[in-house]
C-alpha atoms as a PDB file:
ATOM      1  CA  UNK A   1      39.544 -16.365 -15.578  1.00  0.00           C
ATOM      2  CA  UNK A   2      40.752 -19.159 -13.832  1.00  0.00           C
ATOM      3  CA  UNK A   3      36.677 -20.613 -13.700  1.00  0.00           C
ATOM      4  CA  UNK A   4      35.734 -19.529 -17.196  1.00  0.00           C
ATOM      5  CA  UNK A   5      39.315 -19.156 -19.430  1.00  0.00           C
ATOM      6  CA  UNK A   6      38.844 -22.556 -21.072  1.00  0.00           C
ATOM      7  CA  UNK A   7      34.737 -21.608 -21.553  1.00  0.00           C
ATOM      8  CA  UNK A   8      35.857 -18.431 -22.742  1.00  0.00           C
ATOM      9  CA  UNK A   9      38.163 -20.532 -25.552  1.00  0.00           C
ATOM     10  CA  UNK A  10      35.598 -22.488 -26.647  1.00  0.00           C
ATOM     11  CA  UNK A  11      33.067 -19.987 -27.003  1.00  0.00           C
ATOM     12  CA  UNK A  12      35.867 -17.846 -29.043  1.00  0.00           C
ATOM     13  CA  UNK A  13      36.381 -21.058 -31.167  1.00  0.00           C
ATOM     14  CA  UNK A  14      32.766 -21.108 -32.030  1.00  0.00           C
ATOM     15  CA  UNK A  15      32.398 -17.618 -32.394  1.00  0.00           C
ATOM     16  CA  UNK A  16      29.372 -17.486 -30.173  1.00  0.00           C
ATOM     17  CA  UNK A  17      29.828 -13.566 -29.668  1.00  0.00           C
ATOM     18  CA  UNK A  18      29.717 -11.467 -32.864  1.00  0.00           C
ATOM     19  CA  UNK A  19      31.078  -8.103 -31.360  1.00  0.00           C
ATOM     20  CA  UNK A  20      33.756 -10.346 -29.361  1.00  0.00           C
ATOM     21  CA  UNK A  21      35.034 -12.675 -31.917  1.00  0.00           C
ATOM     22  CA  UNK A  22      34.925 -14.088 -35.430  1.00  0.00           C
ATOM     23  CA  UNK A  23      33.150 -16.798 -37.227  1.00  0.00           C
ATOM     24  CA  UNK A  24      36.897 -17.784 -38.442  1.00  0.00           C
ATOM     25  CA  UNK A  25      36.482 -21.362 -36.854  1.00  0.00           C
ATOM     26  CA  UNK A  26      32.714 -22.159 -38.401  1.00  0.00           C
ATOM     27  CA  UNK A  27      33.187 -20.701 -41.443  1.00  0.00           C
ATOM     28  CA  UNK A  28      32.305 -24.231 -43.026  1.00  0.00           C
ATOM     29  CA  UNK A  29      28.919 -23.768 -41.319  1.00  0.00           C
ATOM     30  CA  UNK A  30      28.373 -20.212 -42.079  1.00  0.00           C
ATOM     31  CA  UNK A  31      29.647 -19.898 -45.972  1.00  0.00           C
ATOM     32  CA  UNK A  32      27.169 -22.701 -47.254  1.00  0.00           C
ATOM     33  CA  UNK A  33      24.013 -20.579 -45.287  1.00  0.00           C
ATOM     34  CA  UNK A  34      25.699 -17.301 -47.181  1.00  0.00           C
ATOM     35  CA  UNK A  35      25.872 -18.649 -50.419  1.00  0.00           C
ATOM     36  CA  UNK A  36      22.301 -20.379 -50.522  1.00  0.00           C
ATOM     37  CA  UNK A  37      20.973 -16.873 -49.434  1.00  0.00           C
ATOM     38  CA  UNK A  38      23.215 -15.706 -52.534  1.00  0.00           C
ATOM     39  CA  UNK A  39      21.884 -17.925 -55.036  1.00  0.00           C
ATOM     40  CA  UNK A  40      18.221 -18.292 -53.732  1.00  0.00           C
ATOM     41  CA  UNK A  41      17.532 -14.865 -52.918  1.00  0.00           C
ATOM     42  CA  UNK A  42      19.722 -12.651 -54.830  1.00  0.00           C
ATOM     43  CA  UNK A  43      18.083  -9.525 -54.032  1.00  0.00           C
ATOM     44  CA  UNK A  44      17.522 -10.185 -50.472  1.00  0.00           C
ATOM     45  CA  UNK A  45      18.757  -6.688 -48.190  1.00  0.00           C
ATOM     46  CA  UNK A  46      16.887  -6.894 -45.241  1.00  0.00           C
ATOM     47  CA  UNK A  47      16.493  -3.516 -43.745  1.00  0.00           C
ATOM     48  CA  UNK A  48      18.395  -2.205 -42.186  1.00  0.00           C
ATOM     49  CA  UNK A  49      21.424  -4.912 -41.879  1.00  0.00           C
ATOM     50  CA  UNK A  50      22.878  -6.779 -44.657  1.00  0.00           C
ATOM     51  CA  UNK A  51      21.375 -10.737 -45.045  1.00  0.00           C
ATOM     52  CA  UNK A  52      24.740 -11.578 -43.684  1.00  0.00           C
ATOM     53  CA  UNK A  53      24.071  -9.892 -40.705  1.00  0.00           C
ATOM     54  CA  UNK A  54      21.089 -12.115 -39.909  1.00  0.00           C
ATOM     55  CA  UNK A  55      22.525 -15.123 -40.467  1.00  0.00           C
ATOM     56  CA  UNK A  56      25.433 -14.098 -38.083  1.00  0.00           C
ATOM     57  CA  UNK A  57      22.659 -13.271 -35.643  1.00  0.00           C
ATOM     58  CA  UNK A  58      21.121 -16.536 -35.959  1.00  0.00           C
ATOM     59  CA  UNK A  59      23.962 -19.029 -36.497  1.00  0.00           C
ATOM     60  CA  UNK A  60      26.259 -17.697 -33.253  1.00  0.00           C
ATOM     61  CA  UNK A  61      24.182 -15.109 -31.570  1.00  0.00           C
ATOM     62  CA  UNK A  62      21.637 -17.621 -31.168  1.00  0.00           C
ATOM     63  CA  UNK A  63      21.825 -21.336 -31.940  1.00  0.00           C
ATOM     64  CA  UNK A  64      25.621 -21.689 -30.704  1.00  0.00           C
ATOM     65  CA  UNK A  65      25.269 -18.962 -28.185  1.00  0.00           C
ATOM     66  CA  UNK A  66      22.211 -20.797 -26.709  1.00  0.00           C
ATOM     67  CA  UNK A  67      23.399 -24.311 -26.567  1.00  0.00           C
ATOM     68  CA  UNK A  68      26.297 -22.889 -24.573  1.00  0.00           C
ATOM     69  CA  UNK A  69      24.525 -21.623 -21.666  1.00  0.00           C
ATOM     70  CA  UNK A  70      24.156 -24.602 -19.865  1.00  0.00           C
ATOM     71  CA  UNK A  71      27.648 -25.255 -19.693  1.00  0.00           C
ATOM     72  CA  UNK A  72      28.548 -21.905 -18.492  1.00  0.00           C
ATOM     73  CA  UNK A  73      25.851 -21.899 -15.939  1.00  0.00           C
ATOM     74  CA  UNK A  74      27.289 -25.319 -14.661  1.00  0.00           C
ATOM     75  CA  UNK A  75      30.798 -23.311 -14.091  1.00  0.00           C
ATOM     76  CA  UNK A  76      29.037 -21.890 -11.342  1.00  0.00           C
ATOM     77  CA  UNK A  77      27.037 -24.562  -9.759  1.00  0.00           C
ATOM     78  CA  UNK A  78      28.622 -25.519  -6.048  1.00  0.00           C
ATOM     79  CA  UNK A  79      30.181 -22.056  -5.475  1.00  0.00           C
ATOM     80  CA  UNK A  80      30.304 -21.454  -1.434  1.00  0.00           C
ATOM     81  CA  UNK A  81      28.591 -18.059  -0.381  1.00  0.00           C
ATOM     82  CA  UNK A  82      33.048 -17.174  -0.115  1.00  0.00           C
ATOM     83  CA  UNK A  83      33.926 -18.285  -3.795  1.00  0.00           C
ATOM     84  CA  UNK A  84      30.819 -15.762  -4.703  1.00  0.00           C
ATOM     85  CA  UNK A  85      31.967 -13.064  -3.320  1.00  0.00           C
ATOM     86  CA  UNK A  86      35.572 -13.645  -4.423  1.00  0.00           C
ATOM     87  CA  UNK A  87      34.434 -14.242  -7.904  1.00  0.00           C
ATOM     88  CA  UNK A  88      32.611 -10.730  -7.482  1.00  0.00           C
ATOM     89  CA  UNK A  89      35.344  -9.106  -6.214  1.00  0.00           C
ATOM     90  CA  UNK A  90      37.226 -10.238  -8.895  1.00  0.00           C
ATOM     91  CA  UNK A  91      35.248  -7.724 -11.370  1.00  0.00           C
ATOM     92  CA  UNK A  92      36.532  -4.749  -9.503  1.00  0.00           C
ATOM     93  CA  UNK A  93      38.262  -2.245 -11.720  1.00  0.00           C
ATOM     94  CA  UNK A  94      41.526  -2.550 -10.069  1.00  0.00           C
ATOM     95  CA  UNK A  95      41.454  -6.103 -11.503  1.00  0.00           C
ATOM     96  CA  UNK A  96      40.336  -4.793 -14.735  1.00  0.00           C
ATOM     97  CA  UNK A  97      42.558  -6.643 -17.825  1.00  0.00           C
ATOM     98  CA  UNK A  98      42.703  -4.089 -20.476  1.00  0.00           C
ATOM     99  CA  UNK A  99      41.724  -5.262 -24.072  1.00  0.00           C
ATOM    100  CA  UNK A 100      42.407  -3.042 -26.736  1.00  0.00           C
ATOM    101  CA  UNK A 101      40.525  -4.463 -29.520  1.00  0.00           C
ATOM    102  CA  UNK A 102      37.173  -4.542 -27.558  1.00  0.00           C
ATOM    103  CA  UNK A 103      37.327  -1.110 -26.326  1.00  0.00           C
ATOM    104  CA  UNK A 104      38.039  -0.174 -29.912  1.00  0.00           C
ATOM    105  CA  UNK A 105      34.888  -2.001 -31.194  1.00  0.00           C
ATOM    106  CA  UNK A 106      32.480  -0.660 -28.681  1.00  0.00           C
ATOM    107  CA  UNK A 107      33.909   3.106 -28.976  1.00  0.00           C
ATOM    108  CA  UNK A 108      33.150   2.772 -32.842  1.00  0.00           C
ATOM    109  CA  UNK A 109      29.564   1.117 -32.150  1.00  0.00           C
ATOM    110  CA  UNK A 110      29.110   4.041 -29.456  1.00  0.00           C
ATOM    111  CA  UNK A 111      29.887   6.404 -31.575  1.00  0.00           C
ATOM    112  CA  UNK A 112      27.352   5.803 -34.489  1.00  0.00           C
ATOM    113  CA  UNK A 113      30.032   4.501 -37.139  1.00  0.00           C
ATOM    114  CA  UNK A 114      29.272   2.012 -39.175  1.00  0.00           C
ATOM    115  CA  UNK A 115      31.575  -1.506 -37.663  1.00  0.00           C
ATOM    116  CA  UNK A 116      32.908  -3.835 -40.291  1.00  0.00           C
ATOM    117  CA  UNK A 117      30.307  -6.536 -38.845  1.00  0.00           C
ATOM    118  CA  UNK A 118      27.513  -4.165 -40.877  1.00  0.00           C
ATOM    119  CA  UNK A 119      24.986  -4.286 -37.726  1.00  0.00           C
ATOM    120  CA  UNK A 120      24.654  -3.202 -33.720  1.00  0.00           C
END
C-alpha cells in the first residue's frame, strides 16, 4: 500500500473500477451521457445489461481506467530485483487486509444474483 495507496485514491476518486467503487466523484460526467441516452433513445435496453451499464463500462471501465495505466505502471519502474520480491511477498495471505464490502460484492456476483450495478 505504501507504493500504490495514493494511486489507489485517485483511481477510487475517479471511479475507474465499477465492482470496486462508485461513479460518486464523476457523476457530472456520467449524468449528462445518462440523460442524452434518456432523451435520444428512450427505448434503448441493450441486451442483456441496462444502457446504464454500458456507459459505466465505457466511461470508467475504459476511458478513465485506460488513461490510468501509465501512471500505475510508472509506480513500478526502478524496482531492484529485492523491492520485487518484497512487493510479492507482500500479497501473501498472512498479509491479507480484510475488506468486507468487496468480499460481499464478489460472493453476490459468484453466486448468480443480480448486483445493484445491473451487469458482471
Amino acid at each position: 500500500m505504501k507504493l500504490v495507496g495514493d494511486f489507489l485514491k485517485r483511481k477510487n476518486r475517479l471511479g475507474a473500477d465499477q465492482w470496486g467503487s462508485t461513479d460518486a466523484h464523476i457523476r457530472e460526467v456520467t449524468e449528462p451521457l445518462e440523460q442524452l441516452f434518456a432523451t435520444e433513445f428512450p427505448g434503448y435496453n441493450p441486451f442483456p445489461y441496462r444502457d446504464g451499464w454500458y456507459i459505466t463500462r465505457l466511461v470508467r471501465n475504459i476511458l478513465i481506467s485506460e488513461a490510468l495505466v501509465p501512471e500505475y505502471t510508472g509506480l513500478f519502474e526502478g524496482l531492484t530485483n529485492d523491492e520485487v520480491v518484497v512487493l510479492a511477498r507482500s500479497f501473501r495471505y498472512e498479509n491479507y487486509e480484510r475488506r468486507a464490502r468487496l468480499e460481499e460484492l464478489l460472493r453476490v456476483e459468484s453466486s448468480g444474483a443480480s448486483s445493484s450495478s445491473g451487469g458482471p
